[in-house]
Protein backbone atom coordinates (compact mmCIF):
# COMPACT_ATOMS: atom_id res chain seq x y z
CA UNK A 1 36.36 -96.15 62.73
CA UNK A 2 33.59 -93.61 61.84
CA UNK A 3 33.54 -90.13 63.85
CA UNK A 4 30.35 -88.51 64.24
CA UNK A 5 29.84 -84.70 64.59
CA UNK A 6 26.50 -83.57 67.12
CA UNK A 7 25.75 -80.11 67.53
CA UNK A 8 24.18 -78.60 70.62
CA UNK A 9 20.63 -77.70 70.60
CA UNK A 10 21.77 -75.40 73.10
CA UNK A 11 21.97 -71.51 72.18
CA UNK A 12 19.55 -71.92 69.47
CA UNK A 13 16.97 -72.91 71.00
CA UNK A 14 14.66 -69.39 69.84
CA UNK A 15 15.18 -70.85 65.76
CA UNK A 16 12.52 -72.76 64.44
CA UNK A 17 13.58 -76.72 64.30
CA UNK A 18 13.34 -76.62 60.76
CA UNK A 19 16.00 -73.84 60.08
CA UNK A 20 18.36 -75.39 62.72
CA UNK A 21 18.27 -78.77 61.28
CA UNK A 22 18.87 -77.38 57.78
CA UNK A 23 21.81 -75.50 59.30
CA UNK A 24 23.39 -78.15 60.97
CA UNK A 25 23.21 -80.19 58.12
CA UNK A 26 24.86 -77.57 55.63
CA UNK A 27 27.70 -77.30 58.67
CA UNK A 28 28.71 -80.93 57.47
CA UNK A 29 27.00 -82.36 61.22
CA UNK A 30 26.12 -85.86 61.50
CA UNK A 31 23.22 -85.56 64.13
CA UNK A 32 21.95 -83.36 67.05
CA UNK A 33 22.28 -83.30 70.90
CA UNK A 34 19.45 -82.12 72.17
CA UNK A 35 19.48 -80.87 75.64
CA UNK A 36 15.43 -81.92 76.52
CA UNK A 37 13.73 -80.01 79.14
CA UNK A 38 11.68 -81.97 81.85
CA UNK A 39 8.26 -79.96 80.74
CA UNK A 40 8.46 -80.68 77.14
CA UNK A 41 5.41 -82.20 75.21
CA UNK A 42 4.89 -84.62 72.88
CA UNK A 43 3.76 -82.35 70.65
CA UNK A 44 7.46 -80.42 70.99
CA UNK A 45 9.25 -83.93 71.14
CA UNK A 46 7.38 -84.97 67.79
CA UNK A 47 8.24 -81.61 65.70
CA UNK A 48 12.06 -82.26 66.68
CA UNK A 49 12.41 -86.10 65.96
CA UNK A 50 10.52 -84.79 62.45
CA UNK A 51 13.08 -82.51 61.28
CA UNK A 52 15.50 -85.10 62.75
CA UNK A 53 13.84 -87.57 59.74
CA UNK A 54 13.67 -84.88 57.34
CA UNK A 55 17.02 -83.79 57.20
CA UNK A 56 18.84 -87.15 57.89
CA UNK A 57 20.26 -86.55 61.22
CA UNK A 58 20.88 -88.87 64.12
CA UNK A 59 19.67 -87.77 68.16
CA UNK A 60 21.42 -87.59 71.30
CA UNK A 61 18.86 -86.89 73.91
CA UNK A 62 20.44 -84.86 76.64
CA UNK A 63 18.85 -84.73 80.39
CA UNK A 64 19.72 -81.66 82.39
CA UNK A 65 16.54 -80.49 84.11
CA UNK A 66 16.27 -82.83 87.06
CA UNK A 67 17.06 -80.03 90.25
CA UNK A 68 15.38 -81.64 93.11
CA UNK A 69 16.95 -81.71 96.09
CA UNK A 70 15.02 -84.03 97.50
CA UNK A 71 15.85 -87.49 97.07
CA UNK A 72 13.34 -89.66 96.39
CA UNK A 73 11.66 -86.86 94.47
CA UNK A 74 15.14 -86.32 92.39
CA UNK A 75 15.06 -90.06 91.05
CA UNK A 76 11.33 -89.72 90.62
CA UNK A 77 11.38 -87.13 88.01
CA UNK A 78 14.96 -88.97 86.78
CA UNK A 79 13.32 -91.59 85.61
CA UNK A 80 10.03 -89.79 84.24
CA UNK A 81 12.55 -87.99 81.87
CA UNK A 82 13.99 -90.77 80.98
CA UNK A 83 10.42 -92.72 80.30
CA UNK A 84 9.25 -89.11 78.44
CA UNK A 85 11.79 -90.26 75.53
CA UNK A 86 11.68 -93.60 75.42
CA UNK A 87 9.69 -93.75 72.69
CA UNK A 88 11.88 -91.25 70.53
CA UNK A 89 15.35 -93.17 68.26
CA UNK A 90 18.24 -92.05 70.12
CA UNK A 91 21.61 -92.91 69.15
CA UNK A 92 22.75 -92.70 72.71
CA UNK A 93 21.72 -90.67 75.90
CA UNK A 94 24.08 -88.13 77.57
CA UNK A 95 22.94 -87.58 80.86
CA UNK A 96 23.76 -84.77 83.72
CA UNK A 97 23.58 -87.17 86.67
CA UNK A 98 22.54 -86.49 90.32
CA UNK A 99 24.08 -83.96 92.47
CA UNK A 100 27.54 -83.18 94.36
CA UNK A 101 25.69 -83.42 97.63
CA UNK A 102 23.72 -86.50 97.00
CA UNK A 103 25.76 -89.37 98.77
CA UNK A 104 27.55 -92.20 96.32
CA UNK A 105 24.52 -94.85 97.60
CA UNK A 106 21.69 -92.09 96.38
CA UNK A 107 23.62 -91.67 92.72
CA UNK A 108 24.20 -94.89 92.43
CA UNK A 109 20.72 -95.28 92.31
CA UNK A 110 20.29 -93.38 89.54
CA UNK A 111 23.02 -94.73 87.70
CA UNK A 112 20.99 -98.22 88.35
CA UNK A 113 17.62 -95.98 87.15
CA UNK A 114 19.67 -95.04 83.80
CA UNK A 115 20.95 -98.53 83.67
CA UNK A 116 17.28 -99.90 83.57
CA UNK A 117 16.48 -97.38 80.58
CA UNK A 118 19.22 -98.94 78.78
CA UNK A 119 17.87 -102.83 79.28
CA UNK A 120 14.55 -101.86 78.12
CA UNK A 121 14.96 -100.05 75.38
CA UNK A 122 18.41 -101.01 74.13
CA UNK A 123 19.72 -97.02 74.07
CA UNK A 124 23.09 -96.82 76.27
CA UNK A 125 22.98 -93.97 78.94
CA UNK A 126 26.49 -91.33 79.25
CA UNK A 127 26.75 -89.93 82.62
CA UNK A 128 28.53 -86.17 81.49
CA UNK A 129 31.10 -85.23 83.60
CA UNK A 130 29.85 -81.68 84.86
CA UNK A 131 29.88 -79.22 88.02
CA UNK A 132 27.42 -79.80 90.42
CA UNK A 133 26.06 -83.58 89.50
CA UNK A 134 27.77 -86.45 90.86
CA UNK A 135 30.65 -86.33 88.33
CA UNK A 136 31.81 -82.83 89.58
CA UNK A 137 35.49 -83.37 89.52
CA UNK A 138 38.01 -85.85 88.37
CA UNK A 139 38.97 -87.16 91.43
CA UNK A 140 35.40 -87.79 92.73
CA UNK A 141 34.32 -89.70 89.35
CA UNK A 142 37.29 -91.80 89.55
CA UNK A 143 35.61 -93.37 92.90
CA UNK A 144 32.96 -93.51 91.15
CA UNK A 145 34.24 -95.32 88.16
CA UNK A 146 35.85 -97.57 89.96
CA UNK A 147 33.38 -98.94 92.44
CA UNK A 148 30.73 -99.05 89.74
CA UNK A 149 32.71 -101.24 86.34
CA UNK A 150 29.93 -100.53 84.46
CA UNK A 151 29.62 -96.69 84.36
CA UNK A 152 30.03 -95.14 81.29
CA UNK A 153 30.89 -91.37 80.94
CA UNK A 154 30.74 -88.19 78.72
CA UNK A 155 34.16 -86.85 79.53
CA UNK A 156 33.85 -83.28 79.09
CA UNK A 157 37.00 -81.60 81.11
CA UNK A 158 36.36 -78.74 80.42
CA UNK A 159 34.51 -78.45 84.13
CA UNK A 160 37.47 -80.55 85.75
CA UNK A 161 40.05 -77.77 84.57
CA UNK A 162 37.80 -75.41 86.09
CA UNK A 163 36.95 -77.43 89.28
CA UNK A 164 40.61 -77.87 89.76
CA UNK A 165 42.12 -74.85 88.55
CA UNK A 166 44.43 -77.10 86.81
CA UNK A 167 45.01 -79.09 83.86
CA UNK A 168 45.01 -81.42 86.23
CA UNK A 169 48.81 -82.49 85.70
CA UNK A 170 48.54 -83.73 89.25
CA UNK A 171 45.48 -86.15 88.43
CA UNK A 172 46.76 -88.69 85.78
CA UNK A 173 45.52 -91.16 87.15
CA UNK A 174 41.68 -90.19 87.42
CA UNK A 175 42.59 -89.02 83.79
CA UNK A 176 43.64 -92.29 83.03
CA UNK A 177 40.53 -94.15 83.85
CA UNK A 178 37.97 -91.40 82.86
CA UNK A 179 39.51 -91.79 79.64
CA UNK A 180 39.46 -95.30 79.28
CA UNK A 181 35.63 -95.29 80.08
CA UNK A 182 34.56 -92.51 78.10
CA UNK A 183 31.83 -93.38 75.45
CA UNK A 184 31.10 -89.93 74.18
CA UNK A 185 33.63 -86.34 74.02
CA UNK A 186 31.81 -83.26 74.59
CA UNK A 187 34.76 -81.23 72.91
CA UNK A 188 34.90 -77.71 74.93
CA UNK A 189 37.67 -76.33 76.04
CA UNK A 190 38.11 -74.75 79.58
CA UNK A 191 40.43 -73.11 82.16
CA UNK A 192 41.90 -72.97 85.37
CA UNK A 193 38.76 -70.23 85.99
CA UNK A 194 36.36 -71.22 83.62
CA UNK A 195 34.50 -73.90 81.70
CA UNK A 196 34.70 -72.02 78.60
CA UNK A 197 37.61 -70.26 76.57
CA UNK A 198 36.57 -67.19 74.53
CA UNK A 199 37.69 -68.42 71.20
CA UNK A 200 39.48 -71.82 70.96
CA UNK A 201 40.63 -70.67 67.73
CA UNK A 202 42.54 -67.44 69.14
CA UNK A 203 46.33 -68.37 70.25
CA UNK A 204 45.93 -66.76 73.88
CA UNK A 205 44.14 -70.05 74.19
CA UNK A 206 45.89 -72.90 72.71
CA UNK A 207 47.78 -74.57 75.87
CA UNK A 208 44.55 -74.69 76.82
CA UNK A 209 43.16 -76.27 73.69
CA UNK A 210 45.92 -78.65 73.46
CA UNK A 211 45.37 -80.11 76.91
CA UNK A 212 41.88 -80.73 75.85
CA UNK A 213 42.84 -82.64 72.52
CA UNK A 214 45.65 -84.43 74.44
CA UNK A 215 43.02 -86.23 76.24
CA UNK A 216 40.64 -86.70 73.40
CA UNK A 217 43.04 -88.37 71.29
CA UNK A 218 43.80 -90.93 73.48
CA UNK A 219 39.83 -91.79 73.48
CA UNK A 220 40.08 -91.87 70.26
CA UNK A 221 43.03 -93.68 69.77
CA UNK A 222 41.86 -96.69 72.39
CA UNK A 223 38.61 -96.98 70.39
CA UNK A 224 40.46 -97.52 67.42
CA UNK A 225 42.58 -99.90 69.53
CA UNK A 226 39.43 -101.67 70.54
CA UNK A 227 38.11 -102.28 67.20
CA UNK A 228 35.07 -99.47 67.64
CA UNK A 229 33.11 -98.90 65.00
CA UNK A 230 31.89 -95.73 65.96
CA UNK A 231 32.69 -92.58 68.05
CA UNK A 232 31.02 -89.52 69.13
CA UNK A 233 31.78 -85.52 69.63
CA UNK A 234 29.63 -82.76 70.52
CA UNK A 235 31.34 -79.68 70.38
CA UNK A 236 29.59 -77.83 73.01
CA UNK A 237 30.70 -73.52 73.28
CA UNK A 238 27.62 -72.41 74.93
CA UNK A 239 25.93 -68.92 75.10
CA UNK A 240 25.78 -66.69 78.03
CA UNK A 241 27.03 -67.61 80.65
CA UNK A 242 29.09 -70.04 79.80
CA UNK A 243 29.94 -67.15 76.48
CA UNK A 244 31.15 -63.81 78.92
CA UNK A 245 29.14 -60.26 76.92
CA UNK A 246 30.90 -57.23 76.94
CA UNK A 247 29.55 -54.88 79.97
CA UNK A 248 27.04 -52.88 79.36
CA UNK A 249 26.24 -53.72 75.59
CA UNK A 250 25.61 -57.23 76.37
CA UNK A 251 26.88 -58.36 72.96
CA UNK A 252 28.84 -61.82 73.33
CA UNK A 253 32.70 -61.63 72.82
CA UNK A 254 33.13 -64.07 70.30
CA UNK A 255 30.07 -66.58 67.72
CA UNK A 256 29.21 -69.58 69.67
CA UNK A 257 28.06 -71.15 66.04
CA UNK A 258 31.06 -70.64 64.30
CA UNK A 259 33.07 -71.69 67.66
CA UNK A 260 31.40 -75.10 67.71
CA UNK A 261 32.26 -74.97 63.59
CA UNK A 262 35.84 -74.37 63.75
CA UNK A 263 36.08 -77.49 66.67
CA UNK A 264 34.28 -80.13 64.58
CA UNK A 265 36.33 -79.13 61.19
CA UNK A 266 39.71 -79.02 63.60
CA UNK A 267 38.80 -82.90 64.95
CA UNK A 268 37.16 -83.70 61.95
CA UNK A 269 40.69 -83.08 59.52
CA UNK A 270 42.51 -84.57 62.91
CA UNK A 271 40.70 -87.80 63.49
CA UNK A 272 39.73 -88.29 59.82
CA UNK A 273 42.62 -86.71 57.49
């Protein structure tokens, strides 16, 4: 089975699409997740898919902008996102989906919306496991999985851990079946009071780290099980906030670049040999 690298658009957003792409491709990255903001233009869209070409790297849209907390006007501007890049080659979609609040009949429906994008234009749709959409906590998006069979997730646990303020020891079983629907790993590591470790790299942090790739190898490991072909991994250490700066001179505690590095080289030499 092939495992494909994807680094965050995020935190780099102020360098030129050409210089990032080249970057990412002299990191040893396979592709791009692109987190793509409800007001972009075509003319934005275009330049990225370009450099995309140039430099031989695959996309993974990613939708995060839709706020609304009104309903009706929430799946409205859902499904205008996901019409705005329909016309882009995506290799899949990861998707922040619906709200906390919203009932389970209102985010099913935009499961169902996401679900539609996927019949027409053949490009599978990952809801991400995150605070504050529908797939807040493990527990919750175990209900979920269940009484929808065909939801498919991003797992990233790193908002679980900090949801819980566990490694959520007492949750196997919503680990169990998260895992065993996950389509895509967004490989960040959190805490029991945070999404995001300093440095996954510094030993203060490894129970945490090891948690994280405890739960990633079994994806991995049914995939390979299943006869996959392919899997996916975004390492995703963000900037501020998710990145605490020292008080006062602002200046972030640790490289979120060479954080997101050191994860794809560690999975890469794990997963690959």
């Amino acid at each position: 089975m092939e495992i494909k690298f994807f680094c965050p658009r995020w935190g780099c957003e102020n360098v030129s699409w050409d210089e990032f792409c080249r970057n990412v491709k002299e990191a040893g990255y396979d592709g791009v997740e692109y987190g793509i903001p409800a007001e972009s233009t075509k003319e934005e869209l275009d330049e990225a898919w370009s450099n995309f070409e140039k430099y031989g790297l695959l996309a993974i849209p990613q939708h995060y902008s839709t706020y609304d907390a009104d309903f009706d006007l929430h799946l409205k501007n859902y499904g205008a996102w996901l019409d705005m890049i329909a016309p882009y080659k995506a290799l899949k979609i990861d998707a922040q989906t619906g709200k906390d609040y919203f009932s389970f009949e209102q985010n099913k429906k935009l499961v169902e919306r996401a679900a539609e994008h996927t019949r027409a234009t053949g490009v599978e749709v990952y809801h991400e496991t995150h605070r504050n959409k529908f797939t807040f906590a493990a527990h919750i998006t175990a209900d979920y999985l269940r009484r929808i069979p065909e939801l498919r997730i991003t797992l990233d646990a790193s908002h679980w851990v900090n949801v819980a303020e566990s490694f959520l020891q007492d949750q196997q079983e919503a680990m169990a079946i998260a895992i065993e629907r996950a389509e895509h790993i967004h490989a960040r590591v959190g805490y029991q009071e945070g999404p995001q470790v300093p440095d996954p790299a510094a030993p203060e942090w490894d129970e945490a780290l090891q948690h994280h790739i405890a739960w990633w190898d079994k994806i991995i490991a049914r995939k390979r099980a299943a006869g996959d072909t392919l899997a996916t991994i975004t390492p995703e250490f963000g900037p501020y906030p998710y990145m605490v700066h020292l008080p006062y001179s602002q200046k972030p505690i640790s490289d979120q670049w060479a954080n997101n590095v050191y994860m794809m080289n560690l999975l890469r030499k794990r997963y690959n040999g």
